[in-house]
Protein backbone atom coordinates (compact mmCIF):
# COMPACT_ATOMS: atom_id res chain seq x y z
CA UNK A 1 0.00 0.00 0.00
CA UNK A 2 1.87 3.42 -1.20
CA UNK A 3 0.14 5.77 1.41
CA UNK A 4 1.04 5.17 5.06
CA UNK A 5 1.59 7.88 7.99
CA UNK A 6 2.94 5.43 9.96
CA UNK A 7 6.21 6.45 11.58
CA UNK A 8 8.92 3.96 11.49
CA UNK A 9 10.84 2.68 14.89
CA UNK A 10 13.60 5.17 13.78
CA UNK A 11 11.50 7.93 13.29
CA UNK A 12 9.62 6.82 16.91
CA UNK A 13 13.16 6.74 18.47
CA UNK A 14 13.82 10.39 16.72
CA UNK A 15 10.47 11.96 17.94
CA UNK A 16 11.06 10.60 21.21
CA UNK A 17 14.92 11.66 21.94
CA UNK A 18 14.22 15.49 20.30
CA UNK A 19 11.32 15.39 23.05
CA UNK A 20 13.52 14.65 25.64
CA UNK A 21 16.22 17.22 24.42
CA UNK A 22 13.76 20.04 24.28
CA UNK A 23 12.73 18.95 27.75
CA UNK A 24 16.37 19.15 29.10
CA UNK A 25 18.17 21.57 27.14
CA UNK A 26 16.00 23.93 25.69
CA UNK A 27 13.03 24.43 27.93
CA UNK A 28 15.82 25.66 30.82
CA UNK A 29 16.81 28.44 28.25
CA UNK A 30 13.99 29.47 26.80
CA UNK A 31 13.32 31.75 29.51
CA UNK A 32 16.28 34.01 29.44
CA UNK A 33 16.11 34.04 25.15
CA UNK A 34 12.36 35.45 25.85
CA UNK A 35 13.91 38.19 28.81
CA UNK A 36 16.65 39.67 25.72
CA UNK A 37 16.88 42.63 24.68
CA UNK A 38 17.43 42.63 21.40
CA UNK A 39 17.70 39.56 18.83
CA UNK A 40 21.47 39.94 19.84
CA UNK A 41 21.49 39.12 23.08
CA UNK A 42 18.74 36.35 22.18
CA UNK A 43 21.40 34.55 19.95
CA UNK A 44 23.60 34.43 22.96
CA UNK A 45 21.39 33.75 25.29
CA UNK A 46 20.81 30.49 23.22
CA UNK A 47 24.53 29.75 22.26
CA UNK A 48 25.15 26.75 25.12
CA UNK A 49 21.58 25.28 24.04
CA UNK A 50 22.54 25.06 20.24
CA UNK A 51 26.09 23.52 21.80
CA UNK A 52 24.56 21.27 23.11
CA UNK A 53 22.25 20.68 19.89
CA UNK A 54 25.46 19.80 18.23
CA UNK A 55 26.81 17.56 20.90
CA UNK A 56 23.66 15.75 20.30
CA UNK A 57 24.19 15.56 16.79
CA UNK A 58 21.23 17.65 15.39
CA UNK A 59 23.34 19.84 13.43
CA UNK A 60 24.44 16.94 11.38
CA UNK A 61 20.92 16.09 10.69
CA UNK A 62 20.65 18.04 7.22
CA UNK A 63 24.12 17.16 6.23
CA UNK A 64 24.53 14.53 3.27
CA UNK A 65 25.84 11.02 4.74
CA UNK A 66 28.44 11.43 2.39
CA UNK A 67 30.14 14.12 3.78
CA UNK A 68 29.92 13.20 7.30
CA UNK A 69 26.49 13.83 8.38
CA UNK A 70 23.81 12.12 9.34
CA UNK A 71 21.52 12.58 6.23
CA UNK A 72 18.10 13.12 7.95
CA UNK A 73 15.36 12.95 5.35
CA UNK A 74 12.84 16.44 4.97
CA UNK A 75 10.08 14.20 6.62
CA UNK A 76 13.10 13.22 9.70
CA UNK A 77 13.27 16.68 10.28
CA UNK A 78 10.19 17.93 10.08
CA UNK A 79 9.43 15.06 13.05
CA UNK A 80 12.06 16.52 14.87
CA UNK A 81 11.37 20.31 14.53
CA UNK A 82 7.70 19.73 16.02
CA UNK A 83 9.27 18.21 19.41
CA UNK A 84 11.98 21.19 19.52
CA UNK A 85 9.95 24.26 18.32
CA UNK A 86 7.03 22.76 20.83
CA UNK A 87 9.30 24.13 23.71
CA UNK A 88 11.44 27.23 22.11
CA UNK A 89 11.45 28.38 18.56
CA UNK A 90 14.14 30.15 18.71
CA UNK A 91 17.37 27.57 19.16
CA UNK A 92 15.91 25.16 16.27
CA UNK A 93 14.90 28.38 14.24
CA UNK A 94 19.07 28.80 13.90
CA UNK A 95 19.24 25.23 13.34
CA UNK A 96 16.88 25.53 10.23
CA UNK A 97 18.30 28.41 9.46
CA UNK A 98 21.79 27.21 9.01
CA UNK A 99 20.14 24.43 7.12
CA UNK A 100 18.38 26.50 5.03
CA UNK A 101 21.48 28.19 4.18
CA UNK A 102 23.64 25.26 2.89
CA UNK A 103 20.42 23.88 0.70
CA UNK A 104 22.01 25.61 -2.67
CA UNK A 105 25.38 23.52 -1.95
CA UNK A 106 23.30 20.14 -0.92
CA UNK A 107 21.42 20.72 -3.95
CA UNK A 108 23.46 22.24 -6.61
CA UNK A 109 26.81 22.43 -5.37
CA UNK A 110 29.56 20.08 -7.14
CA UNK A 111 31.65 17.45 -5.40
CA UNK A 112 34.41 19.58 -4.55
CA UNK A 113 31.96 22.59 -3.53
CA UNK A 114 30.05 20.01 -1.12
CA UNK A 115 33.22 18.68 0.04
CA UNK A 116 34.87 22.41 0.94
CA UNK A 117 31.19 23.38 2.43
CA UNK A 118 29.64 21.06 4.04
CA UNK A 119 32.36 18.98 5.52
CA UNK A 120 33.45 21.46 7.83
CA UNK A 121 29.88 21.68 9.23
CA UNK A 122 29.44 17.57 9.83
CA UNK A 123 33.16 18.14 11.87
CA UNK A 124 31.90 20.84 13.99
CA UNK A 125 31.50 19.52 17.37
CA UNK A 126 30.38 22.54 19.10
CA UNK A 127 28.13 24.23 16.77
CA UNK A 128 30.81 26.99 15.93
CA UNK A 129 29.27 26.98 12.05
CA UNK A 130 26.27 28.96 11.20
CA UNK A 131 24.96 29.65 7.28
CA UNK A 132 22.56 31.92 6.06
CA UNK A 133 21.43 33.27 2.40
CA UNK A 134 19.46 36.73 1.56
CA UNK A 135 16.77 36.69 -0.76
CA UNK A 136 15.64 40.07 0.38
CA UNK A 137 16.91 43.08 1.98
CA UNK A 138 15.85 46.17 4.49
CA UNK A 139 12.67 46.90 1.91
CA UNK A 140 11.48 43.56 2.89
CA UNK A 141 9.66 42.80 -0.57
CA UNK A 142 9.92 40.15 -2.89
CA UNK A 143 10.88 41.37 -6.13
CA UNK A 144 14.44 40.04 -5.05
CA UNK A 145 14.93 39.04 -8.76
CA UNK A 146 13.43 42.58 -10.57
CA UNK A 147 15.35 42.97 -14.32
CA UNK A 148 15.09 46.74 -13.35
CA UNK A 149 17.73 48.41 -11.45
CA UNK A 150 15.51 50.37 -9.42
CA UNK A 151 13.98 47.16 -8.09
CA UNK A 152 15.63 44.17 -6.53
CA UNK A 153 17.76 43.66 -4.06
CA UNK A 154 19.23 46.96 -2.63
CA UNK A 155 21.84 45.66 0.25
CA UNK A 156 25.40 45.85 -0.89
CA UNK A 157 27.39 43.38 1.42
CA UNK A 158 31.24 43.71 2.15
CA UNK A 159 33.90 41.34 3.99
CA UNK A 160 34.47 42.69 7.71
CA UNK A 161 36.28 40.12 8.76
CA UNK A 162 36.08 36.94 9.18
CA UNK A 163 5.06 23.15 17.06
CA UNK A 164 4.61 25.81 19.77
CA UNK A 165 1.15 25.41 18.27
CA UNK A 166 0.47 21.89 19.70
CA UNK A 167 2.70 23.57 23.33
CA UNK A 168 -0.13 25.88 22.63
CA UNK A 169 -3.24 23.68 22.16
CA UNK A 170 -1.82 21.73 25.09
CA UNK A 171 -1.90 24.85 27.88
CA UNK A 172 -5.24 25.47 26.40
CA UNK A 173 -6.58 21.85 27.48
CA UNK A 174 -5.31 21.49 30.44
CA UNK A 175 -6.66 24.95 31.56
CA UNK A 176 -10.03 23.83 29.90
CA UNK A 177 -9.90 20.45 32.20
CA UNK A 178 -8.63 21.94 35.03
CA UNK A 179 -10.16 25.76 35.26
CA UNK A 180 -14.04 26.54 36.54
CA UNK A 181 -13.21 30.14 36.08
CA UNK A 182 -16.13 30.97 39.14
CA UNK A 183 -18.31 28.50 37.41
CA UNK A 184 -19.64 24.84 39.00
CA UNK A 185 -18.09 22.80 36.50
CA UNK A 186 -14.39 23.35 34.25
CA UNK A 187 -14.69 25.04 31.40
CA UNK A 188 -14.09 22.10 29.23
CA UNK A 189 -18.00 20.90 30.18
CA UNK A 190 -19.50 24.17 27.93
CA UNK A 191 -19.89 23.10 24.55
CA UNK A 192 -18.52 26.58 22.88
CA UNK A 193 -15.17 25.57 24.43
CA UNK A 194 -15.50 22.46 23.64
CA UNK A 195 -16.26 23.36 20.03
CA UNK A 196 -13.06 25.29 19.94
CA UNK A 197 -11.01 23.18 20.88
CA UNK A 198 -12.09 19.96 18.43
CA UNK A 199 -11.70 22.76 15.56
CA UNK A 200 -8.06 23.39 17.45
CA UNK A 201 -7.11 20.22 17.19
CA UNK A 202 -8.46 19.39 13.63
CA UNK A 203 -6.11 22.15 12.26
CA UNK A 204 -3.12 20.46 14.50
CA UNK A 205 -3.68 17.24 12.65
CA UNK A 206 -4.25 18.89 9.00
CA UNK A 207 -1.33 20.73 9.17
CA UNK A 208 0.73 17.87 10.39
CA UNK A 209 0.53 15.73 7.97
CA UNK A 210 -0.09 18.47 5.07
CA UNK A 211 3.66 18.91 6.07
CA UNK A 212 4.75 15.00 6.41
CA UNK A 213 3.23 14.87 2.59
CA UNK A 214 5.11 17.76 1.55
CA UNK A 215 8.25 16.78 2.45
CA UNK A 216 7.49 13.47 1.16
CA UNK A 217 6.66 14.06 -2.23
CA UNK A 218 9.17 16.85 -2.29
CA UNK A 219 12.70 14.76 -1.54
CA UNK A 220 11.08 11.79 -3.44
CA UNK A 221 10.32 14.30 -6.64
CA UNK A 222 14.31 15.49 -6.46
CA UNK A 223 12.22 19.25 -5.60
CA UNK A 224 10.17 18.80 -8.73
CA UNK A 225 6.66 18.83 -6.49
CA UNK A 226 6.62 22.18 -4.86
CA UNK A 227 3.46 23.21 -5.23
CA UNK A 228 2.31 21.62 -2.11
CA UNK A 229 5.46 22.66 0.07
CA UNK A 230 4.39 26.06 -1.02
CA UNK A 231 0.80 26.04 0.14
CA UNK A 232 2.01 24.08 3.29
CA UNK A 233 4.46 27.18 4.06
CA UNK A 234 1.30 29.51 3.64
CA UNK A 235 -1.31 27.25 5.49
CA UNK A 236 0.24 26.06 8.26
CA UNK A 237 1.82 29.25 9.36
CA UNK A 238 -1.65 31.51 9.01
CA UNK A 239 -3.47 28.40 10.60
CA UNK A 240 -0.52 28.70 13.41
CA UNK A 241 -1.47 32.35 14.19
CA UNK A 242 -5.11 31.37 14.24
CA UNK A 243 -5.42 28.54 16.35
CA UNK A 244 -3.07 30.45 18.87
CA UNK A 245 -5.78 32.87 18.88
CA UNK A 246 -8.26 30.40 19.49
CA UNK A 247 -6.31 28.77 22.02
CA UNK A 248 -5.65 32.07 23.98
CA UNK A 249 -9.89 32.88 23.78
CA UNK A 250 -10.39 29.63 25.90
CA UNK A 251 -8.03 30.67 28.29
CA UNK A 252 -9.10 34.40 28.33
CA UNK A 253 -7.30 37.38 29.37
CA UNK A 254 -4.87 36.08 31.14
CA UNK A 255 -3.70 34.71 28.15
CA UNK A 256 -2.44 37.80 27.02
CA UNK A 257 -0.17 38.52 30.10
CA UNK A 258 3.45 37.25 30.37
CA UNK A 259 3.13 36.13 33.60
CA UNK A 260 0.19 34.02 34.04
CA UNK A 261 0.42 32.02 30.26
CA UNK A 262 2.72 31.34 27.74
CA UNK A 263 0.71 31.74 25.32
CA UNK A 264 1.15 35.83 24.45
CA UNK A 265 4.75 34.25 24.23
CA UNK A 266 3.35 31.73 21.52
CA UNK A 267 1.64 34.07 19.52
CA UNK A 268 4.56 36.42 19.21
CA UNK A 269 6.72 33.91 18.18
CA UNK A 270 4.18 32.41 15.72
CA UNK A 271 3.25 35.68 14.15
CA UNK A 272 6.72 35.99 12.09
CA UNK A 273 5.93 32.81 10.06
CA UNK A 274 3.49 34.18 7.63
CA UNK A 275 5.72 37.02 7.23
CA UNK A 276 9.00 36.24 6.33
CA UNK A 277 10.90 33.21 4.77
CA UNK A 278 9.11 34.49 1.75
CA UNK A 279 6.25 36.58 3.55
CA UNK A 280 2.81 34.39 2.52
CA UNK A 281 1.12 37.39 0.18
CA UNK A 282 4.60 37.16 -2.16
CA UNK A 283 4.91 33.68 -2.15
CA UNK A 284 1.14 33.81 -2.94
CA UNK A 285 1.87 35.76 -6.24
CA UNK A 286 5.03 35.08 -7.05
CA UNK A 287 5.11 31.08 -6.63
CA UNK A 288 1.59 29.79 -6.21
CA UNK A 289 0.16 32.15 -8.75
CA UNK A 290 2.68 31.79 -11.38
CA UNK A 291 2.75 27.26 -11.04
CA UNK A 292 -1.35 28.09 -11.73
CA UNK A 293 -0.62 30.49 -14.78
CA UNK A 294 1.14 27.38 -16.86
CA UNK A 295 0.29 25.88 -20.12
CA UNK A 296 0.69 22.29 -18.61
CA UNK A 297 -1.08 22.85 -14.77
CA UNK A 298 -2.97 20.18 -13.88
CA UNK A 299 -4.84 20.67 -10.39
CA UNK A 300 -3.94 17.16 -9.08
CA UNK A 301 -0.41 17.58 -9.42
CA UNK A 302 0.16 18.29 -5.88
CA UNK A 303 -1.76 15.22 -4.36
CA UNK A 304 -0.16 12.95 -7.20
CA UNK A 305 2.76 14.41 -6.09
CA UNK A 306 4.72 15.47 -9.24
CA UNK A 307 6.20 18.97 -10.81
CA UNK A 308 5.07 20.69 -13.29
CA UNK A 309 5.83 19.37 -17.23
CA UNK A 310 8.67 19.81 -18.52
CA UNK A 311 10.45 20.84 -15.27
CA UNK A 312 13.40 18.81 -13.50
């Protein structure tokens, strides 16, 4: 049978052991990244948690086997980013983020550009590397790739030198069990919360496996089937900021002060998603609406799982 969402015993063992290491390592920190200043002083406030990450091998994950990593697949990390990101965002956000980074080499680069790249990351024992790429700049739009000068990217660089959701779906029901709120019964026992929290967990689920597909179908495709890792980028992130929103109406105002909830916490961390990474309205126009403007688009290309024709 092709379609399964069964998780294998090594993806059990994964989901299991990145639980445990966001228990340990990353809910201790996550306070003092919150208390920062400035996104500064929240990189260093996280620096001995991502050591750790690398001590425990996670920043191996996305590295090829081949040079020295451990190879995860998409669908490996996207089972392993739900455990971390349910207790901090932050710490697996550089993790991604460095990931992110090195895709053009893991994808295009040639032997020797993989070798001289990625190598040095899989031999980092203390997280020391980071990568990034820019796609946009201080304007924050996405005409990155504009034929016209006054468009595009503006920044000029120079060498100086060398699943909070579920976290949040799970506060909600255990305040809903637990809270009577001056009432004779917990809150849980109205139907309207009730109600709101089945269509909580329904989007959970959806967006769960909408990503486990994605991922899927896009390693297996060699990239060709983006269409649906596009729409689950745009989804999931706007169903994020929702069902925080829904989550923090069950709990009420309280959920909207820092020291009562964790949710106001949640939600700021959440609301970024839509925004950047390709902010949801450009990646609307510029990736969604042009794979819909083709000659050869047929609308069950994302559930069959293929790219477009001709691409690849």
């Amino acid at each position: 049978m092709a379609i399964d969402f069964t998780l294998s015993d090594s993806q059990q063992e994964l989901q299991k052991n990145a639980k445990a290491f966001a228990e340990g390592v990353l809910r201790p920190a996550a306070g003092q990244i919150d208390r920062a200043a400035d996104g500064w002083e929240s990189f260093l406030a996280g620096r001995e948690a991502y050591r750790e990450m690398a001590h425990a091998g996670f920043t191996k994950a996305y590295i090829p086997a081949a040079y020295g990593g451990a190879g995860f697949s998409m669908l490996d990390l996207a089972i392993a980013a739900e455990e971390l990101t349910c207790v901090d965002v932050n710490v697996p956000t550089t993790l991604l983020g460095t990931g992110l980074g090195l895709q053009p080499v893991i994808q295009f680069g040639s032997a020797e550009q993989k070798e001289r790249f990625l190598r040095p990351f899989a031999d980092d024992p203390e997280g020391d590397l980071l990568a990034s790429y820019a796609f946009t700049d201080v304007a924050g739009g996405a005409n990155f790739d504009s034929p016209d000068p006054v468009g595009g990217m503006q920044t000029i660089a120079r060498r100086d030198g060398d699943e909070w959701v579920r976290a949040a779906f799970e506060y909600a029901l255990d305040f809903a069990r637990s809270e009577k709120r001056l009432g004779t019964v917990p809150v849980i026992e109205h139907q309207n919360t009730g109600f709101m929290l089945a269509d909580i967990k329904m989007r959970i689920e959806a967006c769960r496996y909408l990503t486990w597909k994605a991922c899927h179908d896009f390693e297996r495709s060699g990239g060709r089937a983006e269409e649906l890792a596009i729409m689950t980028k745009v989804y999931c992130s706007e169903a994020a900021v929702d069902t925080i929103y829904d989550c923090m109406r069950v709990v009420g105002i309280a959920s909207y002060t820092r020291d009562l909830a964790p949710l106001e916490k949640i939600m700021r961390d959440a609301m970024v998603f839509p925004l950047y990474d390709g902010g949801n309205q450009g990646v609307r126009r510029r990736q969604l609406h042009d794979i819909m403007r083709h000659p050869g688009y047929d609308s069950m290309l994302a559930a069959r799982g293929e790219g477009l024709p001709g691409d690849g």
